[in-house]
C-alpha atoms as a PDB file:
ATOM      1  CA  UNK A   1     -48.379  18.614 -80.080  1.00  0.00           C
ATOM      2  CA  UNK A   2     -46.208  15.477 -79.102  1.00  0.00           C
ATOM      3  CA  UNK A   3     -45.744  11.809 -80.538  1.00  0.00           C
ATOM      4  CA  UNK A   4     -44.732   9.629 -77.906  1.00  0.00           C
ATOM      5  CA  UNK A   5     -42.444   7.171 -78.825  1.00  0.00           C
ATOM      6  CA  UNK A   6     -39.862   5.218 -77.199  1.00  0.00           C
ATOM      7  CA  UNK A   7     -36.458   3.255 -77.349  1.00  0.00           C
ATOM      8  CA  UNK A   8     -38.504  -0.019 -77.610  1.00  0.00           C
ATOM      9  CA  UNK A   9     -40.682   1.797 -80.547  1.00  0.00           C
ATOM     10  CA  UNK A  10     -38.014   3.068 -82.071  1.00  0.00           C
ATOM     11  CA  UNK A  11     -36.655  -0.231 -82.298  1.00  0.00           C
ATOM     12  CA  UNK A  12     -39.675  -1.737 -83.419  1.00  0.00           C
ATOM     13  CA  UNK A  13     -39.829   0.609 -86.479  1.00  0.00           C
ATOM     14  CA  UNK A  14     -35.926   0.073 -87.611  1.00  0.00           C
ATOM     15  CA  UNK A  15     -37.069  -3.848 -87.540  1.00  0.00           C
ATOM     16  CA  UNK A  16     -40.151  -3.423 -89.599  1.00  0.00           C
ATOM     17  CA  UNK A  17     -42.149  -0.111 -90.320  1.00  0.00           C
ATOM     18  CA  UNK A  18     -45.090  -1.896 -91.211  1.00  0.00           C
ATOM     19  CA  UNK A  19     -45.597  -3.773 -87.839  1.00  0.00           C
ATOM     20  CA  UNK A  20     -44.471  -0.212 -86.228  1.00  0.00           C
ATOM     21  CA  UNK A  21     -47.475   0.871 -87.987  1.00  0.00           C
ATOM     22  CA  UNK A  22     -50.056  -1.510 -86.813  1.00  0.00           C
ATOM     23  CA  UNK A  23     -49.024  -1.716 -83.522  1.00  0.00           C
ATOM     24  CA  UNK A  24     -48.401   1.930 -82.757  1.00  0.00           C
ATOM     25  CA  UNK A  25     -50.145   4.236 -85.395  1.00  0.00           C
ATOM     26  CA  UNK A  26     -53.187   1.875 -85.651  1.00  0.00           C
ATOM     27  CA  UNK A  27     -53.182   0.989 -82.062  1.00  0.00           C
ATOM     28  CA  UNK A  28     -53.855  -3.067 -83.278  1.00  0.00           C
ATOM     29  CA  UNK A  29     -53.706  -4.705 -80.342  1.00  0.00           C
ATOM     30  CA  UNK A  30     -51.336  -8.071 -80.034  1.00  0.00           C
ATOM     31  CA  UNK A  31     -51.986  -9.731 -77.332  1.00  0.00           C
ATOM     32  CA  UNK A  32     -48.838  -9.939 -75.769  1.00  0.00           C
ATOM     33  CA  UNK A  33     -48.556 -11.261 -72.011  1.00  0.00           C
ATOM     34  CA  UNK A  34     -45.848  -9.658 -69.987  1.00  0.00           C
ATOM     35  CA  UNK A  35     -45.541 -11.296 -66.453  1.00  0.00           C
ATOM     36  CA  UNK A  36     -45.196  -9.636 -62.777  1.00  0.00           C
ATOM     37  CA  UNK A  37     -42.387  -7.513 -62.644  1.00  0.00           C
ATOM     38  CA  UNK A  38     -43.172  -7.271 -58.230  1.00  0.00           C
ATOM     39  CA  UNK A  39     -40.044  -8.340 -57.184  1.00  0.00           C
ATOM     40  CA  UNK A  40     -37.236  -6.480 -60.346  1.00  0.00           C
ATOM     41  CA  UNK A  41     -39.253  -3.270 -59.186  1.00  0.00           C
ATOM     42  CA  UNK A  42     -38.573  -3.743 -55.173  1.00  0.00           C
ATOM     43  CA  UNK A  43     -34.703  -4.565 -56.286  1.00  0.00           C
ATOM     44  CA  UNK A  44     -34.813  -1.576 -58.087  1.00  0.00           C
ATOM     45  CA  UNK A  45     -36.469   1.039 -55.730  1.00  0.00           C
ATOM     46  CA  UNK A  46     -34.033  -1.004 -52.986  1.00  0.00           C
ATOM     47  CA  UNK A  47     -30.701  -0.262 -54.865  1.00  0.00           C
ATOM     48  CA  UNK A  48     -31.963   3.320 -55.854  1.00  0.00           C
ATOM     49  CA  UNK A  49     -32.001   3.916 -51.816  1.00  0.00           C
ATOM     50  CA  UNK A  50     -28.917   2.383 -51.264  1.00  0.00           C
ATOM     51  CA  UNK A  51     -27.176   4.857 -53.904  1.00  0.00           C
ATOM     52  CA  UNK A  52     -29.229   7.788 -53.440  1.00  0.00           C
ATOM     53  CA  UNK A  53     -29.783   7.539 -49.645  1.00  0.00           C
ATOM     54  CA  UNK A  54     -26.780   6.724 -47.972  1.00  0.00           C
ATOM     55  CA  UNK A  55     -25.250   9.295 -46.239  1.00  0.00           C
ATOM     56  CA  UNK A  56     -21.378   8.905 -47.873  1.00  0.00           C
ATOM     57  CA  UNK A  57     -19.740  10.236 -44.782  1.00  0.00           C
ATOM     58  CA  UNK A  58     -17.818   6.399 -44.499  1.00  0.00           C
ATOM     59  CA  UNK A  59     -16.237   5.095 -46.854  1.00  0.00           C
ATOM     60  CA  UNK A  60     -18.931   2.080 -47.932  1.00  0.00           C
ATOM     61  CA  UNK A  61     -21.605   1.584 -46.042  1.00  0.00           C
ATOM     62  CA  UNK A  62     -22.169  -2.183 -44.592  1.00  0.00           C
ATOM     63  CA  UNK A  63     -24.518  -5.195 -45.259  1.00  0.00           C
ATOM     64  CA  UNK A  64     -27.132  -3.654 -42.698  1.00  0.00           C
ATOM     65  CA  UNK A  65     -27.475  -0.561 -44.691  1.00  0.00           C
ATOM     66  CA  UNK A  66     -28.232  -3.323 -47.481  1.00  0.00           C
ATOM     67  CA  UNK A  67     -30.877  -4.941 -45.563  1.00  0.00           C
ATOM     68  CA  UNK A  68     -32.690  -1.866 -44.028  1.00  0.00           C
ATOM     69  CA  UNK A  69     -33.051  -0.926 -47.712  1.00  0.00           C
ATOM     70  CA  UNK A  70     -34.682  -4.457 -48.781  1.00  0.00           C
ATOM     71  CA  UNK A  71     -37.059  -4.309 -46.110  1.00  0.00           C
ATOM     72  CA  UNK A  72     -37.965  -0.880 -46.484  1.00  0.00           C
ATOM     73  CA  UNK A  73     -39.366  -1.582 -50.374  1.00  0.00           C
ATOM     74  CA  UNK A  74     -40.157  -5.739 -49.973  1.00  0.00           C
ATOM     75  CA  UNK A  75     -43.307  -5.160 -48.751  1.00  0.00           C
ATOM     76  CA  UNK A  76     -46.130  -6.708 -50.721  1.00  0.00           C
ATOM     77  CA  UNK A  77     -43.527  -9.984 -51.975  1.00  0.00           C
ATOM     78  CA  UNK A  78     -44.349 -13.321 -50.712  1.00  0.00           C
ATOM     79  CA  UNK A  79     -41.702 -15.010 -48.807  1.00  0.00           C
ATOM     80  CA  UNK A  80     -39.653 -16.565 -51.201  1.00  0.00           C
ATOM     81  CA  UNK A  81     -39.684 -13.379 -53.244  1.00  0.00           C
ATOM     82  CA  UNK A  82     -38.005 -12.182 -49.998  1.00  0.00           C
ATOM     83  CA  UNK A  83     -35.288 -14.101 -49.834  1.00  0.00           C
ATOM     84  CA  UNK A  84     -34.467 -14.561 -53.436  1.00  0.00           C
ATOM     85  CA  UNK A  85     -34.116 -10.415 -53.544  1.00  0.00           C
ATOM     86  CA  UNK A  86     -32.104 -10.718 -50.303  1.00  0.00           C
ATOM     87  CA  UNK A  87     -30.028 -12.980 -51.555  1.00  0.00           C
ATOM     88  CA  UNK A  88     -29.715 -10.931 -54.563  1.00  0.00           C
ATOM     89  CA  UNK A  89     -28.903  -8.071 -53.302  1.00  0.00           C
ATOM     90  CA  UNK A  90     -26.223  -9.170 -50.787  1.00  0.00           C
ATOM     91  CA  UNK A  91     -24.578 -10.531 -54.226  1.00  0.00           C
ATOM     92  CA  UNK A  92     -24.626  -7.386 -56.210  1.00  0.00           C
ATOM     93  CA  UNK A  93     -22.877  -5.736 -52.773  1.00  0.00           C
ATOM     94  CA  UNK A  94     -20.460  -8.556 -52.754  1.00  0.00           C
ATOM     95  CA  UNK A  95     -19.837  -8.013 -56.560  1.00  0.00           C
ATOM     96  CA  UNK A  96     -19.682  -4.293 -56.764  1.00  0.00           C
ATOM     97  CA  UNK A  97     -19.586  -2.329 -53.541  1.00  0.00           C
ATOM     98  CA  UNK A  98     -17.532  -4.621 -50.534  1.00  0.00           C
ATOM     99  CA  UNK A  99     -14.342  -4.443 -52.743  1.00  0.00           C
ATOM    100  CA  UNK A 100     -14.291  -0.777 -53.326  1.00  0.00           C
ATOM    101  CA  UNK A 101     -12.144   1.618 -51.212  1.00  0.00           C
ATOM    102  CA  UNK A 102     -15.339   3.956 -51.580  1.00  0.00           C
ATOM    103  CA  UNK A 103     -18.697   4.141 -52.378  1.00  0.00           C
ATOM    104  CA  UNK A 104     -19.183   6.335 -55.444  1.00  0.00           C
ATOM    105  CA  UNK A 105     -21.808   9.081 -54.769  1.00  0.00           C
ATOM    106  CA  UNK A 106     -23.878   9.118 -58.105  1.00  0.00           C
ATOM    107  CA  UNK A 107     -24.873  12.154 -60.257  1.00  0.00           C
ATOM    108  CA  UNK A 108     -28.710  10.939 -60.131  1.00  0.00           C
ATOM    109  CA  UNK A 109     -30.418   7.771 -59.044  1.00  0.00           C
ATOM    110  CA  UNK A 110     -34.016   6.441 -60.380  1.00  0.00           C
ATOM    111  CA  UNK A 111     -35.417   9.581 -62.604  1.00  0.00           C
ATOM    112  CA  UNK A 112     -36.024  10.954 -65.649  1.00  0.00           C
ATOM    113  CA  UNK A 113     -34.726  12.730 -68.293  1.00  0.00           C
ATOM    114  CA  UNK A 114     -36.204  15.433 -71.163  1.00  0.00           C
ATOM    115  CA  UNK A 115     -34.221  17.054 -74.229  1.00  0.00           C
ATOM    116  CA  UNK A 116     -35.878  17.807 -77.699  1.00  0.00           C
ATOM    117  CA  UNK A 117     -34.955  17.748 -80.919  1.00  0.00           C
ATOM    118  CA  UNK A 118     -35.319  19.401 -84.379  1.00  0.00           C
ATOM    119  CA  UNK A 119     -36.112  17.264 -87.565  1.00  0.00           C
ATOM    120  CA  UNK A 120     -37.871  18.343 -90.546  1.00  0.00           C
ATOM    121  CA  UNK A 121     -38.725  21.041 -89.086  1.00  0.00           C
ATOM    122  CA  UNK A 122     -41.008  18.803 -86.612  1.00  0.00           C
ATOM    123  CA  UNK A 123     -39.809  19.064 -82.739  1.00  0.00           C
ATOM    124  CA  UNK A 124     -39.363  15.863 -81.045  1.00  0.00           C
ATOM    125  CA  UNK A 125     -39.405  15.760 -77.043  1.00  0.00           C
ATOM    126  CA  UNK A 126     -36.873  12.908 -75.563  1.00  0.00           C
ATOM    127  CA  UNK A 127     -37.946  12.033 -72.960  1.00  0.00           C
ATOM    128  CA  UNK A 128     -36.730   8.837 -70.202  1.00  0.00           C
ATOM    129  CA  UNK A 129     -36.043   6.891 -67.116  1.00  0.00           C
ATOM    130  CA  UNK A 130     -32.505   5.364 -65.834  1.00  0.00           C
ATOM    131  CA  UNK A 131     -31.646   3.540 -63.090  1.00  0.00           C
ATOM    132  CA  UNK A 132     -28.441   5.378 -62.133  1.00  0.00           C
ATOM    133  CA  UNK A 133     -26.510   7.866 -63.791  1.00  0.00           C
ATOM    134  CA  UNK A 134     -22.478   8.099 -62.611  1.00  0.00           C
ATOM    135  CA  UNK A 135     -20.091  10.947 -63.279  1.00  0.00           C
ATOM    136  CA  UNK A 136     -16.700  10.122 -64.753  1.00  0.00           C
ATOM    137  CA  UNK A 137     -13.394  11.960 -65.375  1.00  0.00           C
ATOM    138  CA  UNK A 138     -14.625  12.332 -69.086  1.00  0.00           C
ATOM    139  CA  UNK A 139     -18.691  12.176 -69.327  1.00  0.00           C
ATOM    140  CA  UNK A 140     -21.161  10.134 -68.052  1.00  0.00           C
ATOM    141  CA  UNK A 141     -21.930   6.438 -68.160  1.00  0.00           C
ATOM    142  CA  UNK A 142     -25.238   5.178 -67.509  1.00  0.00           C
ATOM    143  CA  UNK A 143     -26.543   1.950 -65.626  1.00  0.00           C
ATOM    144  CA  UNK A 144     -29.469  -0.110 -66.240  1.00  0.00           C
ATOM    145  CA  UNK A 145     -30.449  -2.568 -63.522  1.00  0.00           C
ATOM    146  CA  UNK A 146     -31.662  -6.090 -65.295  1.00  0.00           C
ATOM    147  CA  UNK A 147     -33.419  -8.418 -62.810  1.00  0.00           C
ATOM    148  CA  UNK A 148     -34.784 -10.798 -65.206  1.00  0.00           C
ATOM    149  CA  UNK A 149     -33.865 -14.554 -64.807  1.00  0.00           C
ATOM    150  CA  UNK A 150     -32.655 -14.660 -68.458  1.00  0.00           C
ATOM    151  CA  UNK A 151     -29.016 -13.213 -68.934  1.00  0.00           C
ATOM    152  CA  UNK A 152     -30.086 -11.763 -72.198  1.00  0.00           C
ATOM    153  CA  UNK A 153     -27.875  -8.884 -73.922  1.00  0.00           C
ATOM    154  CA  UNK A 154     -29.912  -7.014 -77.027  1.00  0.00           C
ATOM    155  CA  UNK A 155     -29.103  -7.044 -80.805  1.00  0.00           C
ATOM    156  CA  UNK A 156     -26.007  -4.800 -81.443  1.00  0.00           C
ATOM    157  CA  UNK A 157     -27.981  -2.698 -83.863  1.00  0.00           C
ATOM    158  CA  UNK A 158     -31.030  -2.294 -81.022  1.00  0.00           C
ATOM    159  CA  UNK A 159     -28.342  -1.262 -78.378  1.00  0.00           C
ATOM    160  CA  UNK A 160     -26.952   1.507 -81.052  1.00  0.00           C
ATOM    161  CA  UNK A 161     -30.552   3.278 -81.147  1.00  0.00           C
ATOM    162  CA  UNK A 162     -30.928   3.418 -77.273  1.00  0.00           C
ATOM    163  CA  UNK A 163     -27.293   4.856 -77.040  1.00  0.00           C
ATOM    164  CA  UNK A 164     -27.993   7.043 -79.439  1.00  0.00           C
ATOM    165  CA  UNK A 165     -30.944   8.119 -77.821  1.00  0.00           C
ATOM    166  CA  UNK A 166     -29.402   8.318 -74.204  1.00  0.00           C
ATOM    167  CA  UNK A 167     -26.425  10.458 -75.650  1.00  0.00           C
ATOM    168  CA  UNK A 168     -29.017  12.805 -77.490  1.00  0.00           C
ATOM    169  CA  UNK A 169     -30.832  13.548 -74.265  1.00  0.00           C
ATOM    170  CA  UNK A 170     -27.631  13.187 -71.441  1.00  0.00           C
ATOM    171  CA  UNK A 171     -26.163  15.741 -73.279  1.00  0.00           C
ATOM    172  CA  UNK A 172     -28.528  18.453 -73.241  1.00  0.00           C
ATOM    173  CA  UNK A 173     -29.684  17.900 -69.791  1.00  0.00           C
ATOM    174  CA  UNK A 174     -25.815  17.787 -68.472  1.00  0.00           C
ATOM    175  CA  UNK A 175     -24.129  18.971 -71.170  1.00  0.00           C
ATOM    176  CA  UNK A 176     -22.136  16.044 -70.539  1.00  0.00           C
ATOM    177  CA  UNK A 177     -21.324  13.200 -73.106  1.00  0.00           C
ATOM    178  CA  UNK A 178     -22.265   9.584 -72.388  1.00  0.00           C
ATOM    179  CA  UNK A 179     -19.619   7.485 -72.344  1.00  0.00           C
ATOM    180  CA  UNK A 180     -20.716   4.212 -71.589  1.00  0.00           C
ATOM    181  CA  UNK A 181     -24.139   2.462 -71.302  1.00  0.00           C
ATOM    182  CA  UNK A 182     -23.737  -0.207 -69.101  1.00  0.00           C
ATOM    183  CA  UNK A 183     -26.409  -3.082 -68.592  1.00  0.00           C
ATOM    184  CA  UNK A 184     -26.010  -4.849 -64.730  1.00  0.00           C
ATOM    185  CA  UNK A 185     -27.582  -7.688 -64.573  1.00  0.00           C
ATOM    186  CA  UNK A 186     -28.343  -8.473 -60.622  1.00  0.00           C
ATOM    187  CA  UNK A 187     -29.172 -12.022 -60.820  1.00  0.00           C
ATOM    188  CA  UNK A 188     -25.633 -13.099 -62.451  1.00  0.00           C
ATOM    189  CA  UNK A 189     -23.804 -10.266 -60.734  1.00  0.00           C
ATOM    190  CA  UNK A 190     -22.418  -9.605 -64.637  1.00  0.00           C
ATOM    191  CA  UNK A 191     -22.024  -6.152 -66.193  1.00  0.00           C
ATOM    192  CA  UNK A 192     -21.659  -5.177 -69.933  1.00  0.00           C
ATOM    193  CA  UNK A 193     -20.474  -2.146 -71.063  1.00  0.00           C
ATOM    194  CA  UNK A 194     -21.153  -0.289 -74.605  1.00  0.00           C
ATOM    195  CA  UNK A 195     -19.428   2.511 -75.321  1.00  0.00           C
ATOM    196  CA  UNK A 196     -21.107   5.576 -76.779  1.00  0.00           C
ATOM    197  CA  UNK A 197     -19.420   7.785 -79.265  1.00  0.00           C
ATOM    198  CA  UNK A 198     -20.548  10.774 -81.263  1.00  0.00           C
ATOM    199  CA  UNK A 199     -22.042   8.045 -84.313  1.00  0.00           C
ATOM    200  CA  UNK A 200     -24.093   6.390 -82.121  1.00  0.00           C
ATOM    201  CA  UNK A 201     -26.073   9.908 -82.088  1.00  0.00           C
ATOM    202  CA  UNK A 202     -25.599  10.329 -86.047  1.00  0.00           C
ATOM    203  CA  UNK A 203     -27.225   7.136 -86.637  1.00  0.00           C
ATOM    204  CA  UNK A 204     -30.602   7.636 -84.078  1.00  0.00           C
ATOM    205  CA  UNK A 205     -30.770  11.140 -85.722  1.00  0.00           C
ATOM    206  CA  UNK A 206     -31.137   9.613 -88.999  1.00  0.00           C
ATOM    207  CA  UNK A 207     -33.513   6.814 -87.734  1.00  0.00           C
ATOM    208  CA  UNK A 208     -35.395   9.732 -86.089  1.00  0.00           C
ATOM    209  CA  UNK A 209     -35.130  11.886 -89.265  1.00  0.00           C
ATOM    210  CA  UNK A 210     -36.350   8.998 -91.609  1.00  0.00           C
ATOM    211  CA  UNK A 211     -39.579   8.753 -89.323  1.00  0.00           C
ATOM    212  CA  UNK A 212     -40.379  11.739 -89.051  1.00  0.00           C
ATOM    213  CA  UNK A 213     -40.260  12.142 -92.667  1.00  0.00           C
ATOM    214  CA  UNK A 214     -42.825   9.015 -92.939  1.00  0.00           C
ATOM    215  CA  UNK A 215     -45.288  10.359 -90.457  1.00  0.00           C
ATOM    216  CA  UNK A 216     -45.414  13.713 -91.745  1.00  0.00           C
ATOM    217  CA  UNK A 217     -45.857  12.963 -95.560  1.00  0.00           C
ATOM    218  CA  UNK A 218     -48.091   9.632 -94.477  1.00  0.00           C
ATOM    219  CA  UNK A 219     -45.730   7.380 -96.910  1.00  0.00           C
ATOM    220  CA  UNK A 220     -45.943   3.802 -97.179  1.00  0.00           C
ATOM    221  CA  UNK A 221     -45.370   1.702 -94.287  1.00  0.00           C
ATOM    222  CA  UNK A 222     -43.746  -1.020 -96.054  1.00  0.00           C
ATOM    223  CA  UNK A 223     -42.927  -4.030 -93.869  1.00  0.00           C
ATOM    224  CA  UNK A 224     -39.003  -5.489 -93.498  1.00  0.00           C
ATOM    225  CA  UNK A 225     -39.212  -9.236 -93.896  1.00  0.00           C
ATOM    226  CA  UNK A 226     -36.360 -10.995 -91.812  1.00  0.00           C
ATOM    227  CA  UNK A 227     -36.146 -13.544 -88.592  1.00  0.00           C
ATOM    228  CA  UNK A 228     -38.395 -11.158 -86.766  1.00  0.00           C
ATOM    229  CA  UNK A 229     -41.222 -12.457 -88.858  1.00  0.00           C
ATOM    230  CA  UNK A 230     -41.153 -15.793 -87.217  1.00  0.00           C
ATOM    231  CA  UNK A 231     -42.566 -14.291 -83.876  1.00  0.00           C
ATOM    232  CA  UNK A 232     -44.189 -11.018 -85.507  1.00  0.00           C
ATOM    233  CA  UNK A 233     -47.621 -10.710 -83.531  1.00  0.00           C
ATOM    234  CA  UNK A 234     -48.864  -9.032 -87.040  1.00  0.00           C
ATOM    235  CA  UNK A 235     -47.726 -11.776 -89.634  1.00  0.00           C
ATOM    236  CA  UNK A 236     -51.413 -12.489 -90.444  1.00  0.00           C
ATOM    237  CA  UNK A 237     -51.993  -8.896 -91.321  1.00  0.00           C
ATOM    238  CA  UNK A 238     -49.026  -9.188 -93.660  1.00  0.00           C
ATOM    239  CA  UNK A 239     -48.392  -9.784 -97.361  1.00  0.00           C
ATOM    240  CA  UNK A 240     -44.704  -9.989 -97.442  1.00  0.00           C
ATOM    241  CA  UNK A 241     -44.960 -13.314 -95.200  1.00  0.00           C
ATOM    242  CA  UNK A 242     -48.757 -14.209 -96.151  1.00  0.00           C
ATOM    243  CA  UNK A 243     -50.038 -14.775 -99.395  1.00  0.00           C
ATOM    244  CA  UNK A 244     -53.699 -14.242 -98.425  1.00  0.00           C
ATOM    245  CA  UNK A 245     -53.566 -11.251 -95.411  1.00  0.00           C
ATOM    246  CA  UNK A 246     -56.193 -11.147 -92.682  1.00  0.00           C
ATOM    247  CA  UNK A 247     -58.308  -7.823 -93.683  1.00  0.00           C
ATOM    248  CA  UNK A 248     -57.507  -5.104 -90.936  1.00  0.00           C
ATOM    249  CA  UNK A 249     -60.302  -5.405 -88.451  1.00  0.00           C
ATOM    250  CA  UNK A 250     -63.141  -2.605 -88.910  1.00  0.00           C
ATOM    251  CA  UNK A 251     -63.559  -0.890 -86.044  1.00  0.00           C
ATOM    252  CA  UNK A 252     -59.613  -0.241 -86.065  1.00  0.00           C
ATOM    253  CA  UNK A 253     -59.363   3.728 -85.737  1.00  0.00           C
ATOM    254  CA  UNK A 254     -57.511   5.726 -88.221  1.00  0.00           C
ATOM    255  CA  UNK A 255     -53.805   6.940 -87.640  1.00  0.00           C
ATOM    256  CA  UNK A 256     -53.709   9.974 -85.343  1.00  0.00           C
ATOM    257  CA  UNK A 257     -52.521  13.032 -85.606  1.00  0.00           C
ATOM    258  CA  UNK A 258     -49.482  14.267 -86.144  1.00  0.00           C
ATOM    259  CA  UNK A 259     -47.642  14.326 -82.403  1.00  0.00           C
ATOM    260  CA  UNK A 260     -44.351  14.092 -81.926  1.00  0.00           C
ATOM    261  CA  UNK A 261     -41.909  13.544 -78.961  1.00  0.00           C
ATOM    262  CA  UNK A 262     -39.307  10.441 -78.185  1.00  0.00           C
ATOM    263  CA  UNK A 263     -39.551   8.632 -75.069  1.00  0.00           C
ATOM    264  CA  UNK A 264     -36.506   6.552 -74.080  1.00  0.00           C
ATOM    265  CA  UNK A 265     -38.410   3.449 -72.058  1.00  0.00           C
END
């Protein structure tokens, strides 16, 4: 039996167990609106051809390799969707591929990942996606593609748990250490760079540990008060930030069973 959890719920639970709980144990919906991701997907299935594809026989390919790849996953945009993801990608080619002496082939492009884990004596499956994995002289580093119009790096503490998380499951499927995480974001043609190290996987292993002990004994869910409350779709369920909590709707269905594996998306 599996739990699927991921990164983002991971995160979720090291802000505040209690809204972990609601959201994710007692499946309380909160009505949050996420907007069409059309064109960051087409820049994303266009950049995985353009690693994974080209044929690496020259050097670095040209801007019409760029182009055949746009308009080989654009289809479906409207016309200024077009040309905004044209124009991005001719700047992330500018920015990271024209002034190289070669086009690095990468290890994998646009997949998935699995690796499990032992804690308290419960097995959890890791399981994710990345964008592009390259090989370096001395492990891995691993890129995530951000096409969002906000340039936007996460809390320190919420990049530790998906480094942690990356370097628990890159190393058992390559038996290669992560070295860096890297977040490329395509609209700004910026990169940041985290390095991993052994304690970023201590410290997910213990956040992994400490859940597991929670679901499997059924403790408390106590909730974390902090700045998160201020936007916390759950506040009126709350008593730490509401004197009077909104009763837990009726018909919500009672935790589920026991199932545990770790997604990384």
């Amino acid at each position: 039996m599996t739990y699927q959890i991921s990164a983002t719920k991971l995160q979720a639970y090291n802000r505040c167990p209690y809204a972990y709980y609601l959201r994710y144990e007692r499946r309380l919906s909160s009505n949050e609106f996420f907007g069409s991701a059309a064109l960051g997907s087409a820049l994303h299935q266009a950049l995985a051809k353009f690693h994974r594809d080209w044929h690496y026989n020259d050097p670095i390919p040209d801007l019409r390799w760029v182009y055949r790849c746009w308009d080989d996953n654009s289809a479906g945009l409207t016309t200024n969707q077009i040309l905004e993801g044209k124009d991005i990608l001719e700047g992330y080619y500018q920015k990271f591929v024209a002034g190289e002496s070669s086009l690095r082939q990468p290890l994998a492009v646009e997949g998935k990942i699995h690796a499990y884990l032992q804690v308290e004596n419960l097995e959890f499956c890791i399981t994710g996606r990345y964008d592009r994995i390259d090989y370096l002289s001395d492990g891995l580093e691993l890129i995530d593609y951000k096409s969002s119009r906000e340039f936007k790096v996460p809390e320190p503490h919420e990049m530790d748990l998906q480094i942690g998380l990356y370097y628990l499951a890159l190393e058992q499927t390559y038996q290669k250490s992560l070295k860096y995480l890297s977040l490329l974001f395509l609209r700004t043609g910026e990169m940041v760079r985290f390095r991993a190290t052994r304690k970023h996987k201590k410290q997910v292993q213990k956040v992994i540990s400490e859940l597991a002990v929670r679901l499997r004994e059924d403790h408390t869910w106590e909730p974390t008060p902090g700045k998160q409350c201020d936007r916390c779709a759950y506040a009126r369920y709350c008593p730490a930030v509401t004197p009077e909590p909104t009763p837990l709707p009726a018909s919500l269905g009672a935790s589920p069973e026991l199932q545990l594996a770790l997604s990384l998306n």
